[in-house]
C-alpha atoms as a PDB file:
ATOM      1  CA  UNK A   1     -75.043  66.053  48.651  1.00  0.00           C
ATOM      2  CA  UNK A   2     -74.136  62.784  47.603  1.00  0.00           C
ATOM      3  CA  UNK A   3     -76.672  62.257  45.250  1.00  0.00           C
ATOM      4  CA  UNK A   4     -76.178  65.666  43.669  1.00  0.00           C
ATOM      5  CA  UNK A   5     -72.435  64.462  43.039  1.00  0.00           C
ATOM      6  CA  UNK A   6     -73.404  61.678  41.639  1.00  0.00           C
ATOM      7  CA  UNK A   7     -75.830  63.112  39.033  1.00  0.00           C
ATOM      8  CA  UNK A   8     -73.273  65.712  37.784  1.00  0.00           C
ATOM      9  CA  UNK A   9     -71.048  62.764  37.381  1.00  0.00           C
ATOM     10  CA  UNK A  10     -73.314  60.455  35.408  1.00  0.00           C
ATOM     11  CA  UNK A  11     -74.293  63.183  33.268  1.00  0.00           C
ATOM     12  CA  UNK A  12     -70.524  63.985  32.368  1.00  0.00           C
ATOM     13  CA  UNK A  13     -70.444  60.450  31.475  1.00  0.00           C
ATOM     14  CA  UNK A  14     -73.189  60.426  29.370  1.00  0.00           C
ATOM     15  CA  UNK A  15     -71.614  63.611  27.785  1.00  0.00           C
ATOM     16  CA  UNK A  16     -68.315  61.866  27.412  1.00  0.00           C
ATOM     17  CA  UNK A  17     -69.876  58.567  25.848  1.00  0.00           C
ATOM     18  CA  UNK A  18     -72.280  60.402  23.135  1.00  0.00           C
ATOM     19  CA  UNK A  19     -69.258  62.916  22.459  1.00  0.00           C
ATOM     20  CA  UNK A  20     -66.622  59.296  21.533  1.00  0.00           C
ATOM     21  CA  UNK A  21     -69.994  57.488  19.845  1.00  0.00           C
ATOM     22  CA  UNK A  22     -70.299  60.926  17.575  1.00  0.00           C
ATOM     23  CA  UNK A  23     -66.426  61.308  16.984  1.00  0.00           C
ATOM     24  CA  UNK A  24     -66.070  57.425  15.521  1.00  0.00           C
ATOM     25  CA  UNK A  25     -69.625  57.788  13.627  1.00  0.00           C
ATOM     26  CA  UNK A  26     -68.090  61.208  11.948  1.00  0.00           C
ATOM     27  CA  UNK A  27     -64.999  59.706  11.116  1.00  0.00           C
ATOM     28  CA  UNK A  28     -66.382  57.197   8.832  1.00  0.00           C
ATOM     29  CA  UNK A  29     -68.905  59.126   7.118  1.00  0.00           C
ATOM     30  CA  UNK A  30     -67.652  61.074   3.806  1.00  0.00           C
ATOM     31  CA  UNK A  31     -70.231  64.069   4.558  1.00  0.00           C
ATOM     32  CA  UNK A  32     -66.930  66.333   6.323  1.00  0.00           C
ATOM     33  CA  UNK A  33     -66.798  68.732   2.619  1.00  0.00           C
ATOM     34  CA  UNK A  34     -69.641  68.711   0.310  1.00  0.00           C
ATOM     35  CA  UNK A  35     -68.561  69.570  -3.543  1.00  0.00           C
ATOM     36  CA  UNK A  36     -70.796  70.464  -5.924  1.00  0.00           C
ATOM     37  CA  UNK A  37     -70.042  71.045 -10.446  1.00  0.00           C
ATOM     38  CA  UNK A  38     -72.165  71.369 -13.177  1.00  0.00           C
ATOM     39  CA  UNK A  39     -70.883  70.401 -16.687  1.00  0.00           C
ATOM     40  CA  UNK A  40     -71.153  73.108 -18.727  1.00  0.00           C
ATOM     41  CA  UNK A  41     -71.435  70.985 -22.058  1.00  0.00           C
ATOM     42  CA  UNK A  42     -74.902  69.367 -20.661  1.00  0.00           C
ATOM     43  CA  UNK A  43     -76.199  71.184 -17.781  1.00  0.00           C
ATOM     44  CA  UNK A  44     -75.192  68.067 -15.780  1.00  0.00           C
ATOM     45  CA  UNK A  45     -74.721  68.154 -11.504  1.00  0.00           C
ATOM     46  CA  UNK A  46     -71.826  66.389  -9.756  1.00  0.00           C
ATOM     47  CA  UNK A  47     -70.887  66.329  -5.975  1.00  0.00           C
ATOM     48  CA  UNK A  48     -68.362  64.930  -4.399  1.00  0.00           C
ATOM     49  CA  UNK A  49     -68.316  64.269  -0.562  1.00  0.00           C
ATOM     50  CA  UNK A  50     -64.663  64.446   0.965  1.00  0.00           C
ATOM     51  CA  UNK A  51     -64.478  62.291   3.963  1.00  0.00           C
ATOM     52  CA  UNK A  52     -61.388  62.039   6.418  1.00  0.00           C
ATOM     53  CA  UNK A  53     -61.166  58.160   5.052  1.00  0.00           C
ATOM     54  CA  UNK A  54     -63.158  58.157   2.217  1.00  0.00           C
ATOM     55  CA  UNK A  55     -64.576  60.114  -0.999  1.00  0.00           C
ATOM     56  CA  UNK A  56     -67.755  59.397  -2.733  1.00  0.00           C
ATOM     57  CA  UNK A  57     -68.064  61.261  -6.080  1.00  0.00           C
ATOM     58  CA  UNK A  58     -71.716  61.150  -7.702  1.00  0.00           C
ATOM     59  CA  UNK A  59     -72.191  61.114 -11.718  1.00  0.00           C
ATOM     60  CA  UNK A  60     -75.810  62.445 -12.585  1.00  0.00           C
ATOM     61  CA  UNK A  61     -76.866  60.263 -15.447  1.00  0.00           C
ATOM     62  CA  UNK A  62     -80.356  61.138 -15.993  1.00  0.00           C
ATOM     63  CA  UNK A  63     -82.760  63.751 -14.278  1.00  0.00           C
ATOM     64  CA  UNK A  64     -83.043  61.912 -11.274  1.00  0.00           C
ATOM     65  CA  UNK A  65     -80.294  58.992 -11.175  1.00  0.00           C
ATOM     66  CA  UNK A  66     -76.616  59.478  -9.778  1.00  0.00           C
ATOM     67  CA  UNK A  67     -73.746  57.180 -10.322  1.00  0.00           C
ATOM     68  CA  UNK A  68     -71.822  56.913  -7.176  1.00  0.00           C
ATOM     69  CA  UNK A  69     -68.298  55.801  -6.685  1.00  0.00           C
ATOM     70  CA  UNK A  70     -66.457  55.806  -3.071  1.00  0.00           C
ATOM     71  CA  UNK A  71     -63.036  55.590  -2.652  1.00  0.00           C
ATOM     72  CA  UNK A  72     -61.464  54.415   0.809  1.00  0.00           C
ATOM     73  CA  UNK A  73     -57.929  56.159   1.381  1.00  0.00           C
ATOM     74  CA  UNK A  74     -54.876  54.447   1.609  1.00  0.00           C
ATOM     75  CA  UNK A  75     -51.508  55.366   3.365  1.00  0.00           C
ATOM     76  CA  UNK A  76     -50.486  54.694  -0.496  1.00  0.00           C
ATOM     77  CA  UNK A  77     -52.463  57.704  -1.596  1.00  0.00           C
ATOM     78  CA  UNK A  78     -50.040  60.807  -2.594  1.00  0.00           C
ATOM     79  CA  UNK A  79     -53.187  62.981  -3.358  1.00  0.00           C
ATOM     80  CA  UNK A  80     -54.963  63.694   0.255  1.00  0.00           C
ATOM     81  CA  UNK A  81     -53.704  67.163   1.287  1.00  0.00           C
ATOM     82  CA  UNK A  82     -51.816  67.483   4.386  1.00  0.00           C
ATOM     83  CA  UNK A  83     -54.586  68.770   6.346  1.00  0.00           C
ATOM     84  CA  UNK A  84     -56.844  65.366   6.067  1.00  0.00           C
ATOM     85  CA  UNK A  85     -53.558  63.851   7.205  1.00  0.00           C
ATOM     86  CA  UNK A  86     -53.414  65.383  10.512  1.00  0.00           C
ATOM     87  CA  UNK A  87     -57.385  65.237  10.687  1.00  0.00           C
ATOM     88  CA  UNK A  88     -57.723  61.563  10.526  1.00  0.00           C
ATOM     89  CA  UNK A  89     -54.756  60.897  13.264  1.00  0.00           C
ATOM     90  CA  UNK A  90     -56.140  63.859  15.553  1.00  0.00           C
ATOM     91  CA  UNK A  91     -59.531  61.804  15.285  1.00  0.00           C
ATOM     92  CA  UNK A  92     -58.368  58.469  15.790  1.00  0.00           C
ATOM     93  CA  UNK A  93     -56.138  59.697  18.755  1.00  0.00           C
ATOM     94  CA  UNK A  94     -59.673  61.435  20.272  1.00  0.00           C
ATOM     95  CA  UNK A  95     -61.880  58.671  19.668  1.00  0.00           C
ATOM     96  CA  UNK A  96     -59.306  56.421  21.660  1.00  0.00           C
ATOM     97  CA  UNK A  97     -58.833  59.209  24.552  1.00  0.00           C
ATOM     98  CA  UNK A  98     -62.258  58.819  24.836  1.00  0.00           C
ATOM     99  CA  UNK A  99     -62.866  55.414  25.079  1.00  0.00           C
ATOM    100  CA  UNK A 100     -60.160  55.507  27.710  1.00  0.00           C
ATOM    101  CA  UNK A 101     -62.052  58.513  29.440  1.00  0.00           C
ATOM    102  CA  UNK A 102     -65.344  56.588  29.569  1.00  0.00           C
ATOM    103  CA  UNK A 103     -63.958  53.722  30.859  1.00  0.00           C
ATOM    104  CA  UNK A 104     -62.106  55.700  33.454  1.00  0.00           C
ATOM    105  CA  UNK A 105     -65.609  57.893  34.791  1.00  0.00           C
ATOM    106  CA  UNK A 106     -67.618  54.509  34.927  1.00  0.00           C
ATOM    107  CA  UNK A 107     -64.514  53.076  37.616  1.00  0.00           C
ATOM    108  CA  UNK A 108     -65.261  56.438  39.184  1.00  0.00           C
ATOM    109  CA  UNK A 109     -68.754  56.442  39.762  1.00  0.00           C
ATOM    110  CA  UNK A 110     -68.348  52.524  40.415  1.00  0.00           C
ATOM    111  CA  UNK A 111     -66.085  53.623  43.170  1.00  0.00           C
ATOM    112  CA  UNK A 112     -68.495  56.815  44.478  1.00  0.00           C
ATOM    113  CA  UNK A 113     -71.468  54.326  44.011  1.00  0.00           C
ATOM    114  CA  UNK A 114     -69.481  51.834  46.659  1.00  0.00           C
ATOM    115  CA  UNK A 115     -68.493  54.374  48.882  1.00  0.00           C
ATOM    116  CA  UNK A 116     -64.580  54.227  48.075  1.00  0.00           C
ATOM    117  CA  UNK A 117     -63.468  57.666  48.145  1.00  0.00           C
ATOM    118  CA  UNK A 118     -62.295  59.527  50.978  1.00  0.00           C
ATOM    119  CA  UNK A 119     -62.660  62.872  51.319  1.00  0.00           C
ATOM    120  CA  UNK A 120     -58.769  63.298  52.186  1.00  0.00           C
ATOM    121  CA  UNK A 121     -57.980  61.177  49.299  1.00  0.00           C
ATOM    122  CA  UNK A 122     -54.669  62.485  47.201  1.00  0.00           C
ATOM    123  CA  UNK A 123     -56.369  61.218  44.043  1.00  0.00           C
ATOM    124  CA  UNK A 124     -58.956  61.797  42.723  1.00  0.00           C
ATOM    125  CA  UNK A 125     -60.719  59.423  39.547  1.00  0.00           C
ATOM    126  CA  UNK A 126     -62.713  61.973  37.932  1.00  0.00           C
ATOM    127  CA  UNK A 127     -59.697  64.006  37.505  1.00  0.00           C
ATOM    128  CA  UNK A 128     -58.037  61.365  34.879  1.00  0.00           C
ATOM    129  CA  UNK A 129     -61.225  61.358  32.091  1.00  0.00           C
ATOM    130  CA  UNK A 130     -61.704  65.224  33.075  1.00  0.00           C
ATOM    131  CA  UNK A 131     -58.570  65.804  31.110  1.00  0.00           C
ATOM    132  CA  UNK A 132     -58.906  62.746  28.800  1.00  0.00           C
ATOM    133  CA  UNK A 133     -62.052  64.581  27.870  1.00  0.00           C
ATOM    134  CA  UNK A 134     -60.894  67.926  27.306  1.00  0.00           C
ATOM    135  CA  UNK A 135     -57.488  66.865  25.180  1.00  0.00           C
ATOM    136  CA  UNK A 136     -60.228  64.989  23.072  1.00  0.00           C
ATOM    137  CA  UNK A 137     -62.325  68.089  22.622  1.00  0.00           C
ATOM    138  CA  UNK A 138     -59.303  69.871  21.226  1.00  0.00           C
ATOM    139  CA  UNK A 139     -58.383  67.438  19.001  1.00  0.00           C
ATOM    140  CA  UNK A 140     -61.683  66.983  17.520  1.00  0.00           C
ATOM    141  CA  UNK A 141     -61.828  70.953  17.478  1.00  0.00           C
ATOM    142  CA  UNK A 142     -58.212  71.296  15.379  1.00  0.00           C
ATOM    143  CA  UNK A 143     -60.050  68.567  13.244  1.00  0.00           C
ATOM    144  CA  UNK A 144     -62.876  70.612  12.338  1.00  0.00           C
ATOM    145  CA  UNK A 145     -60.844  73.851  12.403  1.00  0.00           C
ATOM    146  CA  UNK A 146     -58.712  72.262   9.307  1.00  0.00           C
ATOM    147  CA  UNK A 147     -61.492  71.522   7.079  1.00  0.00           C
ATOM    148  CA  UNK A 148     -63.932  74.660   7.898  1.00  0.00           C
ATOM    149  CA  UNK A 149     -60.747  76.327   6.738  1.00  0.00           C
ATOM    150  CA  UNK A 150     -60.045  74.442   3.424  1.00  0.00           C
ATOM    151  CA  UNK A 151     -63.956  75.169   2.994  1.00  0.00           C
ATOM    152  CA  UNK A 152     -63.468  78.999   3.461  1.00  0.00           C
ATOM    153  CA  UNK A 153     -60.814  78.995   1.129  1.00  0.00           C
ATOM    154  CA  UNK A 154     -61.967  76.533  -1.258  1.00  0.00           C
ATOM    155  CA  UNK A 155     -59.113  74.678  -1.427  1.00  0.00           C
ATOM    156  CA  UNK A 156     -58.955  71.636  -3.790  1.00  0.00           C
ATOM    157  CA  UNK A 157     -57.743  68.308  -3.965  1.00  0.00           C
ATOM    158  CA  UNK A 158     -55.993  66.790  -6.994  1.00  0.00           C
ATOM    159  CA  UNK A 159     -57.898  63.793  -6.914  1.00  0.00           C
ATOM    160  CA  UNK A 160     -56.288  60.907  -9.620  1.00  0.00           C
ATOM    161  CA  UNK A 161     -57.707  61.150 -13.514  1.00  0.00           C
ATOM    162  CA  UNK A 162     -59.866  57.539 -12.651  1.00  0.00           C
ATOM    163  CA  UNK A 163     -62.171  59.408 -10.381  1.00  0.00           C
ATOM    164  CA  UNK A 164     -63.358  61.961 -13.076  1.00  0.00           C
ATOM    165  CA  UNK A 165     -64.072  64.432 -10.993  1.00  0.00           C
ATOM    166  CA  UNK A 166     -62.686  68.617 -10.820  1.00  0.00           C
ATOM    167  CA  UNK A 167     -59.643  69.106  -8.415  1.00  0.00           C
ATOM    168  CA  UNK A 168     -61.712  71.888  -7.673  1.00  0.00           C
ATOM    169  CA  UNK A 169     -65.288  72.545  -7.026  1.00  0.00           C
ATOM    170  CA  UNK A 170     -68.000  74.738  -8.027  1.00  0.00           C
ATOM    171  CA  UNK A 171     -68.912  76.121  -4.898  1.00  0.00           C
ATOM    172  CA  UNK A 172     -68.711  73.911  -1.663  1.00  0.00           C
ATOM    173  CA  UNK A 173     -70.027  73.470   1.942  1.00  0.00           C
ATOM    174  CA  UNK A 174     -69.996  72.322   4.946  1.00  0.00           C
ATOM    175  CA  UNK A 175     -71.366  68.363   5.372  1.00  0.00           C
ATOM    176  CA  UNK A 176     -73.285  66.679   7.725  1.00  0.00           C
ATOM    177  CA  UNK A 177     -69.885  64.629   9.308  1.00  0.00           C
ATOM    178  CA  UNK A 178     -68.628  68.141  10.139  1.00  0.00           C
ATOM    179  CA  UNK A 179     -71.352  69.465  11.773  1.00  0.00           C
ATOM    180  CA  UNK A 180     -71.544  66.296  14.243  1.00  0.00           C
ATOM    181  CA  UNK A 181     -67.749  66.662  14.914  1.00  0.00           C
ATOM    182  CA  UNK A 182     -68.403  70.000  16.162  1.00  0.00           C
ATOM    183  CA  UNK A 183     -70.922  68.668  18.216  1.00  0.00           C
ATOM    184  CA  UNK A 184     -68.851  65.777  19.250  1.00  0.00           C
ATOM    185  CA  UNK A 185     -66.470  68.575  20.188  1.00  0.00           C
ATOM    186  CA  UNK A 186     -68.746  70.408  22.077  1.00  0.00           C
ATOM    187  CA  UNK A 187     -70.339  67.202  24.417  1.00  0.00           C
ATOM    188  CA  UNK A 188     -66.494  65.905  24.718  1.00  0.00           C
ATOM    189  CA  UNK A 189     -65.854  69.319  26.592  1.00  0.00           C
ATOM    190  CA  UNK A 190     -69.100  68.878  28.531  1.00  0.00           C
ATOM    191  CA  UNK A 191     -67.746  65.709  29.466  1.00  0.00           C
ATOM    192  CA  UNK A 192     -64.225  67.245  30.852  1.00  0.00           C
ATOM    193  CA  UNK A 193     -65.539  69.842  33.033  1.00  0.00           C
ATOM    194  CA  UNK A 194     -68.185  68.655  34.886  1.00  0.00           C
ATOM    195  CA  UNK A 195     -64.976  65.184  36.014  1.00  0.00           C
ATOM    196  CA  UNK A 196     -62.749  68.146  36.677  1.00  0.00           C
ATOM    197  CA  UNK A 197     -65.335  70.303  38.841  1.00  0.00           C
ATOM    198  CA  UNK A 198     -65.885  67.478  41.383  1.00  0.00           C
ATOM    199  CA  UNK A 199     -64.721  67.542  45.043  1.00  0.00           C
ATOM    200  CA  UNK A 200     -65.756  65.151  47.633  1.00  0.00           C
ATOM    201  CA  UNK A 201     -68.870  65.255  49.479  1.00  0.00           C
ATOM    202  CA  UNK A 202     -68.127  66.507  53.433  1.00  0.00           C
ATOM    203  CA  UNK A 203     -68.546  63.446  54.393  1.00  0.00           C
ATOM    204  CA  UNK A 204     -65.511  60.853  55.709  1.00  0.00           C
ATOM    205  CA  UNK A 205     -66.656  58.256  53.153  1.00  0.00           C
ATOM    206  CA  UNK A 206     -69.452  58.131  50.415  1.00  0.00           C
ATOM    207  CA  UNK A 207     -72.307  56.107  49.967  1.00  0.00           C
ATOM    208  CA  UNK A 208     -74.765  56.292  47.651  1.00  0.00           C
ATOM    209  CA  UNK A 209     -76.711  53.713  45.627  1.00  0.00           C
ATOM    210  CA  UNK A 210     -77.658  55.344  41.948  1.00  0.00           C
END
């Protein structure tokens, strides 16, 4: 039984600890809303990926050469729409619940590993990143629900005249940054229930060597 408790537990962990890896690598990519124009005058393509901290607008020159520019926001900028606001501290507060989480299931396991935990105890330390876990998951979830939104209604961005690029696109979609937030959302959730669901083994006092 001991073993089985443990297992769950390390595989909540690993959950937890891909689901915070995912959220911080999404954060810094630009891929969260794809853009995409075509200049009318010469048949030319543009896109422009909108990031939670960045944009990176690509210029076709030739047939098969784009120009890129990226742009890394400032607290300065007046531009970024209210929704990438609240993103990008919804993020940042998940990624750091989760480090906190992870930390918090490996002193856990440490402690079911050593045979620390009674099975009377008041407390118990898979409870703590259970919940760390799941408040991440909804963060990360109001994240993504704020920019698939924007995306359905092609909302735009009135980006400054140096960046030469439409407030609004052509058509858009959803990026690749988006699509691993969701899963980052998912695994972070993964990560919550299976800390939450654990009780202690019948036993007076655990011990198990993984």
């Amino acid at each position: 039984m001991a073993r089985k408790h443990a297992k769950w537990q390390i595989g909540g962990f690993v959950a937890g600890a891909i689901a915070w890896f995912l959220c911080i690598v999404s954060m810094g990519l630009p891929q969260w809303r794809v853009w995409f124009f075509q200049d009318p005058m010469d048949s030319k393509h543009g896109m422009t990926l909108v990031g939670m901290w960045k944009t990176c607008i690509y210029h076709q020159e030739s047939n098969s050469t784009f120009n890129r520019m990226c742009y890394k926001y400032t607290y300065q900028d007046d531009f970024i729409p209210l929704d990438i606001r609240v993103a990008q501290h919804l993020l940042l507060i998940a990624s750091f619940l989760g480090i906190i989480a992870t930390i918090s299931v490996i002193i856990a396991l440490w402690k079911l590993n050593s045979g620390r935990l009674r099975k009377k105890a008041t407390f118990n330390p898979f409870r703590l990143p259970g919940i760390l876990n799941i408040i991440a998951s909804s963060f990360v979830f109001l994240s993504i629900l704020y920019n698939y939104l924007s995306i359905i209604r092609k909302d735009g961005i009135a980006f400054p005249p140096s960046f030469h690029t439409p407030s609004f696109p052509d058509h858009q979609k959803i990026g690749t940054a988006l699509a691993m937030a969701t899963l980052s959302c998912f695994l972070f959730l993964v990560g919550g229930i299976i800390p939450l669901s654990f009780t202690l083994p019948p036993r007076s006092r655990v011990r198990y060597t993984i």
